[in-house]
PDB file of N, CA and C in Angstrom:
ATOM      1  N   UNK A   1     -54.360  41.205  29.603  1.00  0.00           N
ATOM      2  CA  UNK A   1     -53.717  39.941  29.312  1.00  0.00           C
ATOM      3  C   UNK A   1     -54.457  39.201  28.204  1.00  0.00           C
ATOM      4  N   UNK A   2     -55.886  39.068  28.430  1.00  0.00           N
ATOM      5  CA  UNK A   2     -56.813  38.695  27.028  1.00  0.00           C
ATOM      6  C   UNK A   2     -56.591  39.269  25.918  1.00  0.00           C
ATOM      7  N   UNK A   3     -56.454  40.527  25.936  1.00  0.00           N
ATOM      8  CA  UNK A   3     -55.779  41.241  24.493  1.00  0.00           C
ATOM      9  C   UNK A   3     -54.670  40.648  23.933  1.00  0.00           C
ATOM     10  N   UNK A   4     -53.420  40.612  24.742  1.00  0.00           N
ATOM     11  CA  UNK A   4     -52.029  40.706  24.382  1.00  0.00           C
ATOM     12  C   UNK A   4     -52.392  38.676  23.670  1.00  0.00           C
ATOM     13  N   UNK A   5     -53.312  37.520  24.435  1.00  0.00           N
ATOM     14  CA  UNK A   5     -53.045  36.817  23.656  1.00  0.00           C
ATOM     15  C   UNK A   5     -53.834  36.671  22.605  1.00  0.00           C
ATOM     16  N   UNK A   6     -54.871  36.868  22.751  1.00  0.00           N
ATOM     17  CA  UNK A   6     -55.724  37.619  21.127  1.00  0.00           C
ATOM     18  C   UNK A   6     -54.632  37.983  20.030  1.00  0.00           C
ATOM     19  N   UNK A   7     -54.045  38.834  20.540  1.00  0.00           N
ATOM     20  CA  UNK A   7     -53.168  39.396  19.419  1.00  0.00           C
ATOM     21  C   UNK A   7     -52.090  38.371  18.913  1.00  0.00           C
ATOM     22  N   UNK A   8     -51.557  37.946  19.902  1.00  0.00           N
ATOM     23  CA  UNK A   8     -50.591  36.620  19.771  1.00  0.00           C
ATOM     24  C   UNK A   8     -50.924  35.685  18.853  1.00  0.00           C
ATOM     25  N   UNK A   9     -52.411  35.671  19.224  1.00  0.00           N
ATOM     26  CA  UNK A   9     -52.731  34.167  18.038  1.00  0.00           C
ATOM     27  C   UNK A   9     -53.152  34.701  16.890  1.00  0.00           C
ATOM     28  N   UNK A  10     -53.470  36.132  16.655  1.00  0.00           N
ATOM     29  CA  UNK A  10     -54.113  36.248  15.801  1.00  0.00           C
ATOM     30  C   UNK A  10     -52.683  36.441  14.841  1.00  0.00           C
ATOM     31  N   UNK A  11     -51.629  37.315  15.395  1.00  0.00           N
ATOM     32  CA  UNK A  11     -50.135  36.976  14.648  1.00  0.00           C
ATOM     33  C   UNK A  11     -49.840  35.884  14.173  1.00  0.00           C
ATOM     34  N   UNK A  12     -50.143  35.088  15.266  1.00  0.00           N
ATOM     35  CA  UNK A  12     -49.287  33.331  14.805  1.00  0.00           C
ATOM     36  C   UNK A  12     -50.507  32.901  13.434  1.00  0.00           C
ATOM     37  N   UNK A  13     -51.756  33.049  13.569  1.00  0.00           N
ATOM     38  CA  UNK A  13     -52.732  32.768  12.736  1.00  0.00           C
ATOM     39  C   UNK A  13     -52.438  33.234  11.116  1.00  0.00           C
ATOM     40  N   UNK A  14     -51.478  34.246  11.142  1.00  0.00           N
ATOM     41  CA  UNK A  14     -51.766  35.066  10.326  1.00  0.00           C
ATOM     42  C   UNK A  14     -50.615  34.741   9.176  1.00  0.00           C
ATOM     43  N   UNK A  15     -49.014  34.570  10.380  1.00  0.00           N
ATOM     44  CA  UNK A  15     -47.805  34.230   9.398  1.00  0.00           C
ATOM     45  C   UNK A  15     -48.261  32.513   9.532  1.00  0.00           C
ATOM     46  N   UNK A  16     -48.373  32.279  10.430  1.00  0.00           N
ATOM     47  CA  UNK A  16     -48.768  30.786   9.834  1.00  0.00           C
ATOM     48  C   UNK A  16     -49.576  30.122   8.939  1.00  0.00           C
ATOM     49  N   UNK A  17     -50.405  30.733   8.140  1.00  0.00           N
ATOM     50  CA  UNK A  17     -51.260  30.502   6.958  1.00  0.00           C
ATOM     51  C   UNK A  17     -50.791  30.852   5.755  1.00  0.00           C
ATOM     52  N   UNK A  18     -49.638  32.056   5.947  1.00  0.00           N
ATOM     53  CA  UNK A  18     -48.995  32.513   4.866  1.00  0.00           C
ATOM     54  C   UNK A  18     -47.436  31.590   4.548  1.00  0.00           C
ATOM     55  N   UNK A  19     -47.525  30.031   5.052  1.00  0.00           N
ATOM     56  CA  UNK A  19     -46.504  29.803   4.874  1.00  0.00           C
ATOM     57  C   UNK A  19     -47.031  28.483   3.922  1.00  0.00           C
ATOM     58  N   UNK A  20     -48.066  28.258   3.939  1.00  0.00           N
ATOM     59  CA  UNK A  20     -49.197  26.826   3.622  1.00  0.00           C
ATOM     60  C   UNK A  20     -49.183  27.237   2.194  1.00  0.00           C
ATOM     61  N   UNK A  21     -48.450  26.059   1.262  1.00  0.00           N
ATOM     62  CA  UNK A  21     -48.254  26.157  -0.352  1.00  0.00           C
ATOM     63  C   UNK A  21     -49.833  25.963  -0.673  1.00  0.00           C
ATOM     64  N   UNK A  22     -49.681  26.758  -1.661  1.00  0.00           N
ATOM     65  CA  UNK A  22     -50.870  26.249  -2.673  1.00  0.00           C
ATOM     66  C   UNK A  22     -50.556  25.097  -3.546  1.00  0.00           C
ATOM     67  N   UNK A  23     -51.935  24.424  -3.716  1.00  0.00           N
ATOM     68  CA  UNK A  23     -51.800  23.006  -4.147  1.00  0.00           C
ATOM     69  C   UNK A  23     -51.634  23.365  -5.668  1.00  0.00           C
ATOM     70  N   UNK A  24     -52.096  24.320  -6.334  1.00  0.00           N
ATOM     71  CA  UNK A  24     -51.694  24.797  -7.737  1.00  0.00           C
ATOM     72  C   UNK A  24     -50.605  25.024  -7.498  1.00  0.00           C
ATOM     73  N   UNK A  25     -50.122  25.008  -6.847  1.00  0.00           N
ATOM     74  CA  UNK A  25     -47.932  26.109  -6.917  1.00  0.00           C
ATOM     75  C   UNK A  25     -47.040  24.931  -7.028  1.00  0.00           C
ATOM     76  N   UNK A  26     -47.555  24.158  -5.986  1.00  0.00           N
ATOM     77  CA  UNK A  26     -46.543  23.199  -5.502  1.00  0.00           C
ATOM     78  C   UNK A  26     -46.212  21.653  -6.127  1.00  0.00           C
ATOM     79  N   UNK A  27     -45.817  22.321  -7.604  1.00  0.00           N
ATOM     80  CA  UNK A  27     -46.023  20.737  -8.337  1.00  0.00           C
ATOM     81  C   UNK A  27     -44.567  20.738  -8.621  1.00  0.00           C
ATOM     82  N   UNK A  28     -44.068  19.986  -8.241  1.00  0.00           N
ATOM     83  CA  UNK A  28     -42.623  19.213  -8.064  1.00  0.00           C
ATOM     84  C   UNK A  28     -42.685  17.875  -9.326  1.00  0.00           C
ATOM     85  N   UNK A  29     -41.949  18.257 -10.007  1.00  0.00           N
ATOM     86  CA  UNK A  29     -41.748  17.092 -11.168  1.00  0.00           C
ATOM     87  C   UNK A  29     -40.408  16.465 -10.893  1.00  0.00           C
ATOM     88  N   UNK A  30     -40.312  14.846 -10.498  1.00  0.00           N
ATOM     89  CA  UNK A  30     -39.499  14.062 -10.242  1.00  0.00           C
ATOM     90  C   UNK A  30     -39.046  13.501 -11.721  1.00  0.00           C
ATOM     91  N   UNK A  31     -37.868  13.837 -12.161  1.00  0.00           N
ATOM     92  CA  UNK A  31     -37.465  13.077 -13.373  1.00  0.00           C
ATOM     93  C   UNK A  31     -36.959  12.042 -13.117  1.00  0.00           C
ATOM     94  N   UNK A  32     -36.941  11.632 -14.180  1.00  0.00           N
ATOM     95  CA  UNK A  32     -36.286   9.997 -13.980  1.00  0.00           C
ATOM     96  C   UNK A  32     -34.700  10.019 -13.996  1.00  0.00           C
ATOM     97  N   UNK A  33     -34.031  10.299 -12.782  1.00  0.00           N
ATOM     98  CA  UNK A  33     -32.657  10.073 -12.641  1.00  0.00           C
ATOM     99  C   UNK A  33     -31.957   9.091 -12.404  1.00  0.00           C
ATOM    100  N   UNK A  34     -31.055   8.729 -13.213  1.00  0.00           N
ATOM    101  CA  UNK A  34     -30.457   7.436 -13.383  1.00  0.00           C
ATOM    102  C   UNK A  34     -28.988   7.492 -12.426  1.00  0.00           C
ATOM    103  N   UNK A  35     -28.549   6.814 -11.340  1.00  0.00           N
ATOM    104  CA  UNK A  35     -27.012   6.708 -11.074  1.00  0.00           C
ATOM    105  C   UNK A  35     -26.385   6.825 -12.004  1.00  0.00           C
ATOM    106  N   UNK A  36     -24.944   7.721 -11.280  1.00  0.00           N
ATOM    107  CA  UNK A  36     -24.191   7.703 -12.325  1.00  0.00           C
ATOM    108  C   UNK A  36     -23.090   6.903 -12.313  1.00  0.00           C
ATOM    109  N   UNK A  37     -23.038   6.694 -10.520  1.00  0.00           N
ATOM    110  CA  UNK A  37     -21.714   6.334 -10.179  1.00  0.00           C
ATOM    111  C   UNK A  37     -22.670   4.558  -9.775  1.00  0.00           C
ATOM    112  N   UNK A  38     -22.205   3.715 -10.098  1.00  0.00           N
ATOM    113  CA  UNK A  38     -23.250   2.412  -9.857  1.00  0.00           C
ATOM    114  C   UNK A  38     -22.621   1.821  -8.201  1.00  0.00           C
ATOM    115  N   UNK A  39     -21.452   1.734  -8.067  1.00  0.00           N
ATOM    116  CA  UNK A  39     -20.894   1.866  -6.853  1.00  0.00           C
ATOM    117  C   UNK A  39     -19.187   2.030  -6.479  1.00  0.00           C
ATOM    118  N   UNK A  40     -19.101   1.886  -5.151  1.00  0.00           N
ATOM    119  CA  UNK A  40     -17.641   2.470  -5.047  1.00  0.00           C
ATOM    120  C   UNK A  40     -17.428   1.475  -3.870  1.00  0.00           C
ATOM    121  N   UNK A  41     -16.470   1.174  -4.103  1.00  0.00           N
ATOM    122  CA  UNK A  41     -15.675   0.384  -2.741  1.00  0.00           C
ATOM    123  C   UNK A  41     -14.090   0.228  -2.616  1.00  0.00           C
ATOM    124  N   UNK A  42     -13.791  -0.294  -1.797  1.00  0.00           N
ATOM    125  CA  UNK A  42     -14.469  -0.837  -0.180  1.00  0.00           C
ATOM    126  C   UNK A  42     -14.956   0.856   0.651  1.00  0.00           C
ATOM    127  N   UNK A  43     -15.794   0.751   1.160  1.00  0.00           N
ATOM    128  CA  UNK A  43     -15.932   1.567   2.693  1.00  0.00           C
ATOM    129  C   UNK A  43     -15.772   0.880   3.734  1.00  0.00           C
ATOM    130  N   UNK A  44     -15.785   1.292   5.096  1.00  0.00           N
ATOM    131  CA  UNK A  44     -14.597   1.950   4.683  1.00  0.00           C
ATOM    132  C   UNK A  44     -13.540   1.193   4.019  1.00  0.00           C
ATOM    133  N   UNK A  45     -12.500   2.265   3.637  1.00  0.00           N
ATOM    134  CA  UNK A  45     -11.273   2.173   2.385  1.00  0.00           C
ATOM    135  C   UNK A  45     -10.210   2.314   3.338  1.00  0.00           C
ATOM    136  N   UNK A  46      -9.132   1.598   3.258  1.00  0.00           N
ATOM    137  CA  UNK A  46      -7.583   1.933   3.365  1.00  0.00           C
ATOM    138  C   UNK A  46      -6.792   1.858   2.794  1.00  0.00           C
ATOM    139  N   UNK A  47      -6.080   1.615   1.470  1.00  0.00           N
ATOM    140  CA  UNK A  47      -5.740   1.989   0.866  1.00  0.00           C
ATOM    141  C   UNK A  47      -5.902   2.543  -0.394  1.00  0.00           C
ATOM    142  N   UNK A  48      -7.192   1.888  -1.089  1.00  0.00           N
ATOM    143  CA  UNK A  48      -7.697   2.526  -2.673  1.00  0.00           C
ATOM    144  C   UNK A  48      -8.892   2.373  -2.278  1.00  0.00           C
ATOM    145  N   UNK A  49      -9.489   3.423  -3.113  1.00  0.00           N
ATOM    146  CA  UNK A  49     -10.759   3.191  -3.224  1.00  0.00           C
ATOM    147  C   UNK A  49     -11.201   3.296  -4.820  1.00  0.00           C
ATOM    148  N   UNK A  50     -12.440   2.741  -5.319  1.00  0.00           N
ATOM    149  CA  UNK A  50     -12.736   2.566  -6.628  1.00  0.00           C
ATOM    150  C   UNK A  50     -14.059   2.825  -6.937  1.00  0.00           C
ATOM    151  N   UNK A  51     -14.282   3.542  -8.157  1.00  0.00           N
ATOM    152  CA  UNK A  51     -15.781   3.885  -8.332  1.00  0.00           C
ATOM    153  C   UNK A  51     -15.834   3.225  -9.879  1.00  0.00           C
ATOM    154  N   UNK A  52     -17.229   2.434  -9.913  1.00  0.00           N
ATOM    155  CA  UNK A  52     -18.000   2.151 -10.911  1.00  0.00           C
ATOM    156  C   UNK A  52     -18.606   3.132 -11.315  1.00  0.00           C
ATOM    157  N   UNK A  53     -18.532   3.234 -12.817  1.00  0.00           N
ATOM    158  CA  UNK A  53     -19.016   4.330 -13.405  1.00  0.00           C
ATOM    159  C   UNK A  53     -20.271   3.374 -14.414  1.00  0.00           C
ATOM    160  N   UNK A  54     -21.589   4.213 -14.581  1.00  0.00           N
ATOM    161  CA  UNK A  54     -22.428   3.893 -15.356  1.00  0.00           C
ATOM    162  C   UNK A  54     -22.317   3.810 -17.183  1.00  0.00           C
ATOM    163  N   UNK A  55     -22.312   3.156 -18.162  1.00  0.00           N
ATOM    164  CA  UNK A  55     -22.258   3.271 -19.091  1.00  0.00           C
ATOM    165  C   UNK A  55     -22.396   5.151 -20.078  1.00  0.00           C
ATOM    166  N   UNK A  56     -23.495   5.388 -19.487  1.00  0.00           N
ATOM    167  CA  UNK A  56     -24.230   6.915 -19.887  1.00  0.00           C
ATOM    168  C   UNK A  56     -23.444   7.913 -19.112  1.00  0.00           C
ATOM    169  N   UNK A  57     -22.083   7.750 -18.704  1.00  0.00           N
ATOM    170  CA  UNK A  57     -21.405   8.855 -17.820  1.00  0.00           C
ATOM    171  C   UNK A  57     -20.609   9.460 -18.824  1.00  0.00           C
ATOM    172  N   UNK A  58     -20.644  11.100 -19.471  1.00  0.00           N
ATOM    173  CA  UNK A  58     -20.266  11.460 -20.172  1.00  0.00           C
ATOM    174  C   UNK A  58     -18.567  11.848 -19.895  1.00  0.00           C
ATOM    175  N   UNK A  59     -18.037  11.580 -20.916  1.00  0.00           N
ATOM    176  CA  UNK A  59     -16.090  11.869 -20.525  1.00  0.00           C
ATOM    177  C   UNK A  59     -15.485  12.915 -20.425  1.00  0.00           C
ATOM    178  N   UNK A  60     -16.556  13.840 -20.079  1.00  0.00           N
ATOM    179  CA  UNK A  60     -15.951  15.740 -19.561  1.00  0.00           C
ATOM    180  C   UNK A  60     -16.611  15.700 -18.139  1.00  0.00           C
ATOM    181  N   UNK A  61     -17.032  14.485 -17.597  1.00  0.00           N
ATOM    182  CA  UNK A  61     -17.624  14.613 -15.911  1.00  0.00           C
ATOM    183  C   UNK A  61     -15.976  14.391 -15.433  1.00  0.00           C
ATOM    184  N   UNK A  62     -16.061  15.296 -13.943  1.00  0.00           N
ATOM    185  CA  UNK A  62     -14.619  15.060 -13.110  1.00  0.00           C
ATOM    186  C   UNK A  62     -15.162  14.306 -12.001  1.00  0.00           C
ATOM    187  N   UNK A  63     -14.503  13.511 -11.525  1.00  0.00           N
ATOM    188  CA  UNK A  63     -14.524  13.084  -9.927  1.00  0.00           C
ATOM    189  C   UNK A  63     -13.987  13.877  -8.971  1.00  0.00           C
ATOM    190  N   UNK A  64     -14.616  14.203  -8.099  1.00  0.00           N
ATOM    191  CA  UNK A  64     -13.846  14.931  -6.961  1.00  0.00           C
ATOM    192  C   UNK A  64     -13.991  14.589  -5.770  1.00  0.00           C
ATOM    193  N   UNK A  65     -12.627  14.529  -4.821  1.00  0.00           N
ATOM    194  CA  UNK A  65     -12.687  13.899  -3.627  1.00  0.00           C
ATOM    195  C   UNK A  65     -12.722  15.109  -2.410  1.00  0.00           C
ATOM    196  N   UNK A  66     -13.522  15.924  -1.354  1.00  0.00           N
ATOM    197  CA  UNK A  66     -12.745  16.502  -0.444  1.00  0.00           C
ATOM    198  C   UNK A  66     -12.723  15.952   0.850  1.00  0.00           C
ATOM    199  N   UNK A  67     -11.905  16.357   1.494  1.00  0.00           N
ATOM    200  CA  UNK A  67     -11.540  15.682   2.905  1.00  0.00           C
ATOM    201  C   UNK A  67     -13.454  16.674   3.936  1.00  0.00           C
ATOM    202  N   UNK A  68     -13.418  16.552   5.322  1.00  0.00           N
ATOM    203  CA  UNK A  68     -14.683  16.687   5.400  1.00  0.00           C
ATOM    204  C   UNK A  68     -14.656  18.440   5.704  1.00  0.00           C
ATOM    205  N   UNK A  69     -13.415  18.981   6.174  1.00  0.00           N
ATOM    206  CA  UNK A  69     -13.102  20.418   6.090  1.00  0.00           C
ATOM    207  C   UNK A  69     -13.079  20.884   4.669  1.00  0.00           C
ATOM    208  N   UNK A  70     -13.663  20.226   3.439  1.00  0.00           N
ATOM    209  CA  UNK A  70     -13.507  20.833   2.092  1.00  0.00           C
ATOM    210  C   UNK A  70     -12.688  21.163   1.476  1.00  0.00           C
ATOM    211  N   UNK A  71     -11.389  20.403   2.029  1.00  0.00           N
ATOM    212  CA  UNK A  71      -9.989  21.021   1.246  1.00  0.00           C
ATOM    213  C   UNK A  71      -9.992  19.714  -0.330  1.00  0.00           C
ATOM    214  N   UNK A  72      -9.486  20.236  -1.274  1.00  0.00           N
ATOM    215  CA  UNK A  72      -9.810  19.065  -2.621  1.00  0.00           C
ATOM    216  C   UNK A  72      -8.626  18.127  -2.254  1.00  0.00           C
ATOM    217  N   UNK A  73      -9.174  16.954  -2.310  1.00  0.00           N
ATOM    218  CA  UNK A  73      -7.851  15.514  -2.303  1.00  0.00           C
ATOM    219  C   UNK A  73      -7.229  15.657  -3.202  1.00  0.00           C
ATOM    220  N   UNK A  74      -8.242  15.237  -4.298  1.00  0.00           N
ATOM    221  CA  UNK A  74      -8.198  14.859  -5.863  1.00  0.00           C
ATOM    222  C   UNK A  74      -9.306  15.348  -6.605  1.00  0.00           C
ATOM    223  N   UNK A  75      -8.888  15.221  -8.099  1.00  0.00           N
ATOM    224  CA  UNK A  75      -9.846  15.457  -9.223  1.00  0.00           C
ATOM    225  C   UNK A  75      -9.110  14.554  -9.850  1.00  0.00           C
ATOM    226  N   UNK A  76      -9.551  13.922 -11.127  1.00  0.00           N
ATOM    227  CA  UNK A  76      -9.362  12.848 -11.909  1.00  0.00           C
ATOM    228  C   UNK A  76     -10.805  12.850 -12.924  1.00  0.00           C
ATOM    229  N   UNK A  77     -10.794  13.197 -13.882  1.00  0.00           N
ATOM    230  CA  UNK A  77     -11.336  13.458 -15.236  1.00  0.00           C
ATOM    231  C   UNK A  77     -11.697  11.302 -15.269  1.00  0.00           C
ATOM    232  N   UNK A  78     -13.212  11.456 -15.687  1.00  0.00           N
ATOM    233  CA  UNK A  78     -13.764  10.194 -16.042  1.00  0.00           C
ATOM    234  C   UNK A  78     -13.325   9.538 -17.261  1.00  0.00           C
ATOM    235  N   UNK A  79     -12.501   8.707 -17.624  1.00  0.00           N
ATOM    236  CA  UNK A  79     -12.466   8.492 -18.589  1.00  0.00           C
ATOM    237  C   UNK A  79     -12.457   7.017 -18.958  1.00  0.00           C
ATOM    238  N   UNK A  80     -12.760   6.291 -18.085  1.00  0.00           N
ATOM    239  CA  UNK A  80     -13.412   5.034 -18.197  1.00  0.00           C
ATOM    240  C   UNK A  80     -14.269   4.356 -17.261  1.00  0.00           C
ATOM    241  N   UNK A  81     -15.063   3.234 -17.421  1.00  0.00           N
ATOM    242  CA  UNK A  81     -16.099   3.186 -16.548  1.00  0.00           C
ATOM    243  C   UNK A  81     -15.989   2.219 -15.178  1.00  0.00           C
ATOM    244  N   UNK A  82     -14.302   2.374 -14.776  1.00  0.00           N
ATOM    245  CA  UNK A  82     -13.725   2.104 -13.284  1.00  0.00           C
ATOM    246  C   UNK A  82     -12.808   3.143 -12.812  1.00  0.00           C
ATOM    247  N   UNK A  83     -12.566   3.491 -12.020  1.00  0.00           N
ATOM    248  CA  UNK A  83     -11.008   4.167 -11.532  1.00  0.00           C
ATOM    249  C   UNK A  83     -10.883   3.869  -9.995  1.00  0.00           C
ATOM    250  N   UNK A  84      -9.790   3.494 -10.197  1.00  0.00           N
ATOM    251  CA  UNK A  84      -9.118   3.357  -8.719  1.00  0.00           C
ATOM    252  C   UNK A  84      -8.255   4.481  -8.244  1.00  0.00           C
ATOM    253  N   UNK A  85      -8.650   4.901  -7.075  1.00  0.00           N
ATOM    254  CA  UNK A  85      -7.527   6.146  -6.444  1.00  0.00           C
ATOM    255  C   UNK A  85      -7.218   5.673  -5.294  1.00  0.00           C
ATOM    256  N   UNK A  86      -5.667   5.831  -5.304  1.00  0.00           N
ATOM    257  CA  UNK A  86      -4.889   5.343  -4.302  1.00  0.00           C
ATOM    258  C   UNK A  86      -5.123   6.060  -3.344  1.00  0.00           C
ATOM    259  N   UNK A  87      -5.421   5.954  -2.122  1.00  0.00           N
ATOM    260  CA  UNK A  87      -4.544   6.836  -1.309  1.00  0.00           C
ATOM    261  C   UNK A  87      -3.775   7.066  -0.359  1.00  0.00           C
ATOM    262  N   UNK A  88      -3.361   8.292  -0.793  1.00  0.00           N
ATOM    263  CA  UNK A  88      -1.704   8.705  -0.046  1.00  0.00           C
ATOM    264  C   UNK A  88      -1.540   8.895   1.503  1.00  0.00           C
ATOM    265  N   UNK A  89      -0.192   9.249   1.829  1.00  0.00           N
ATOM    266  CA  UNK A  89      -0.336   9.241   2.653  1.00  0.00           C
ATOM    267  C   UNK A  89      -0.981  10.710   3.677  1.00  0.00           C
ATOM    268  N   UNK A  90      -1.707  11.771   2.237  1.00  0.00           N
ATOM    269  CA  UNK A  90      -2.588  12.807   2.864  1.00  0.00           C
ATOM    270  C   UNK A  90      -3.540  12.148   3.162  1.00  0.00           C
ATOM    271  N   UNK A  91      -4.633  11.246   2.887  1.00  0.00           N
ATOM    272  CA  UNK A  91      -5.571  10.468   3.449  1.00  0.00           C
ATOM    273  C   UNK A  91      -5.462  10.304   4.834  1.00  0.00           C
ATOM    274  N   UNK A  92      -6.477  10.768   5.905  1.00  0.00           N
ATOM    275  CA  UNK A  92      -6.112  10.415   6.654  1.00  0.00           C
ATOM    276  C   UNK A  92      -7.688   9.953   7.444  1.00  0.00           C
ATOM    277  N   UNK A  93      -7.433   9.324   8.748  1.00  0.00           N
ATOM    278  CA  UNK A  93      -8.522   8.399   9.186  1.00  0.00           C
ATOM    279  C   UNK A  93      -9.924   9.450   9.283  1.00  0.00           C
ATOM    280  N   UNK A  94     -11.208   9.272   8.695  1.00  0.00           N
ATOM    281  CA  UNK A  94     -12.140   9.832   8.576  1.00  0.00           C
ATOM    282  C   UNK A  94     -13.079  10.499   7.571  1.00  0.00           C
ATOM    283  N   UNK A  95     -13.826  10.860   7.858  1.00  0.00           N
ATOM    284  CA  UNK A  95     -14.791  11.164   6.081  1.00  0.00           C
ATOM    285  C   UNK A  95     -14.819  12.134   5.066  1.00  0.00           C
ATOM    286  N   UNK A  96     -14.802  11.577   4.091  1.00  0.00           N
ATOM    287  CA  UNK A  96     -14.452  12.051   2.930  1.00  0.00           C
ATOM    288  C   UNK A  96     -15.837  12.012   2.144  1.00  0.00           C
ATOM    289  N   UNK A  97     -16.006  13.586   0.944  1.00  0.00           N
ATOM    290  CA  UNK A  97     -16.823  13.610   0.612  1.00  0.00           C
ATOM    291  C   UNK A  97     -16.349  13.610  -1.398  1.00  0.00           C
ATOM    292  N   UNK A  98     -17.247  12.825  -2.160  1.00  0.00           N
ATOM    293  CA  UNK A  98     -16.857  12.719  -3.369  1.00  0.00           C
ATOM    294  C   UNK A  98     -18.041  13.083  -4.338  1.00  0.00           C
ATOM    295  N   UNK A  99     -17.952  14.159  -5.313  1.00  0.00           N
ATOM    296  CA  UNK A  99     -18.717  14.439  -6.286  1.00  0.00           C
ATOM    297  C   UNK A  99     -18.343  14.344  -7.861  1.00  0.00           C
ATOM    298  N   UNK A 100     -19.637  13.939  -8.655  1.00  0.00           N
ATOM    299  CA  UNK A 100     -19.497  13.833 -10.035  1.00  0.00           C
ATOM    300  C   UNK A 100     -19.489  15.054 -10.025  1.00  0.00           C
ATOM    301  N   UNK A 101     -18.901  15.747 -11.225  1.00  0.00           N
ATOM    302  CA  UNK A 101     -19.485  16.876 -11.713  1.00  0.00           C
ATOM    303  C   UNK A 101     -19.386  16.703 -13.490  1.00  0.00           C
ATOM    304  N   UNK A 102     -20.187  17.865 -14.010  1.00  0.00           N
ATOM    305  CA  UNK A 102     -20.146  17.894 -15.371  1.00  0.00           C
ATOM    306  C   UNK A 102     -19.475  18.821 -16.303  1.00  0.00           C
ATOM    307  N   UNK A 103     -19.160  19.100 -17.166  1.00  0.00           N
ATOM    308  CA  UNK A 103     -18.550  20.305 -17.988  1.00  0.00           C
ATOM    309  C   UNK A 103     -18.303  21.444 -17.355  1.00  0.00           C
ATOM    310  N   UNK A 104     -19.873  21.734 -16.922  1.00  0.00           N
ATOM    311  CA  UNK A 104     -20.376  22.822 -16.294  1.00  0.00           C
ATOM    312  C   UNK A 104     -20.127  23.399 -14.925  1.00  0.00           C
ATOM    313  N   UNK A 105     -19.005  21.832 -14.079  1.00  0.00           N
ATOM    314  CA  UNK A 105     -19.035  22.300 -12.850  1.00  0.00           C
ATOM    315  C   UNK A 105     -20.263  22.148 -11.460  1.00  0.00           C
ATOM    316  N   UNK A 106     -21.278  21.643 -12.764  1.00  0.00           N
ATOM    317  CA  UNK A 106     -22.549  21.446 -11.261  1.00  0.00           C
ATOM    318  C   UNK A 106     -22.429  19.916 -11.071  1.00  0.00           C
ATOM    319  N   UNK A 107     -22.944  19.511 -10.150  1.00  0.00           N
ATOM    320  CA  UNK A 107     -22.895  18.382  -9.487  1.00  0.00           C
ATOM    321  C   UNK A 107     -23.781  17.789  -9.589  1.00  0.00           C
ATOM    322  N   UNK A 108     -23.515  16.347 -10.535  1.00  0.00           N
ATOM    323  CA  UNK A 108     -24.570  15.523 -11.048  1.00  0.00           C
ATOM    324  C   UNK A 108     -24.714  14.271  -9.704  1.00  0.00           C
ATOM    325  N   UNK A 109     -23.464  14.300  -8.973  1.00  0.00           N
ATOM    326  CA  UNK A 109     -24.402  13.311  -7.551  1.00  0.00           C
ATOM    327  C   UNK A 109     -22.849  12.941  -6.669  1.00  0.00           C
ATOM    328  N   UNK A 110     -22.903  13.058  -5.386  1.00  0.00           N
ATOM    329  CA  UNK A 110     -22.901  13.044  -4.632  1.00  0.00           C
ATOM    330  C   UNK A 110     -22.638  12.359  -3.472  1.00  0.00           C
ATOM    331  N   UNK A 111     -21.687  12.114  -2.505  1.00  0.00           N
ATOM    332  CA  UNK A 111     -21.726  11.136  -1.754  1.00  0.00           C
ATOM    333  C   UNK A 111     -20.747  11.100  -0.404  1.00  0.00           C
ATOM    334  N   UNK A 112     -20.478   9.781   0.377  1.00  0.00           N
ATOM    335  CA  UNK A 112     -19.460   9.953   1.670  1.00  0.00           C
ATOM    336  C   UNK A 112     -18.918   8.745   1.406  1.00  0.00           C
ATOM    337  N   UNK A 113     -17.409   8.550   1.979  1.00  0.00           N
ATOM    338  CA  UNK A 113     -17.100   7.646   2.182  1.00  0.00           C
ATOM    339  C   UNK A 113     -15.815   7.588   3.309  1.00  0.00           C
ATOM    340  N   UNK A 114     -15.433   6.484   3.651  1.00  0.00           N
ATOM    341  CA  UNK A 114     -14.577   6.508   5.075  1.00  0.00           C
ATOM    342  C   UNK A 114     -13.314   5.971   4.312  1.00  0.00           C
ATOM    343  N   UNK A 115     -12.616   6.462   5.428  1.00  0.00           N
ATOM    344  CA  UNK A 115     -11.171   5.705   5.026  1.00  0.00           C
ATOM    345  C   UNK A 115     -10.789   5.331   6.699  1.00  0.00           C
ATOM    346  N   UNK A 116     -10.417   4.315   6.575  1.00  0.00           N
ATOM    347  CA  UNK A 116      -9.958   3.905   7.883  1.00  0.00           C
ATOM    348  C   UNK A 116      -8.200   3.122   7.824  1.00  0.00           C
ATOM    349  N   UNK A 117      -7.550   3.969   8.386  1.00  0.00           N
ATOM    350  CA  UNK A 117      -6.232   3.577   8.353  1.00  0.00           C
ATOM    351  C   UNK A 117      -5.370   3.890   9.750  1.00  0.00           C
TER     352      UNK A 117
END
């Protein structure tokens, strides 16, 4: 029984040290990221909801809305620095998830919002 936990710790000793970053490895550079979206309201929303857009938001970013099963609401191309989206009567009571994206398709930021109707 002294063996088997010898061995035990000396396992746990062994992957558990191999999981401990090195302080040379682990340098994480925080850039300076600016909002893009400055804010959105009302939350919750029942009939429109509206996003403030930042001055520096380039006009090939899309908005995208999905319901919380990931099906797409909407997309609507940025092209000024408010938009209001109605919504229909697919909206329905519960959370909704909305992303910037860029040219490229990756996702410059991120977010939730409710609709309560």
């Amino acid at each position: 029984m002294k063996k088997l936990n010898t061995v035990v710790l000396l396992v746990m000793a062994f992957f558990g040290s191999s999981f401990i970053a090195d302080k040379e490895q682990s340098s994480f550079e925080f850039t300076d990221v600016q909002a893009k979206i400055i804010r959105f309201y009302p939350n919750p929303a029942t009939t429109v909801i509206s996003f403030e857009f930042d001055k520096s938001v380039d006009k090939s970013y899309s908005l995208q809305i999905y319901n919380f099963i990931g099906k797409k609401m909407t997309e609507i191309r940025v092209n000024e620095s408010k938009i209001t989206i109605p919504l229909d009567d697919n909206y329905f009571r519960g959370l909704y998830i909305y992303q910037l994206r860029d040219a490229n398709s990756r996702i410059v930021e991120s977010g939730k919002f409710q609709v309560n109707k």
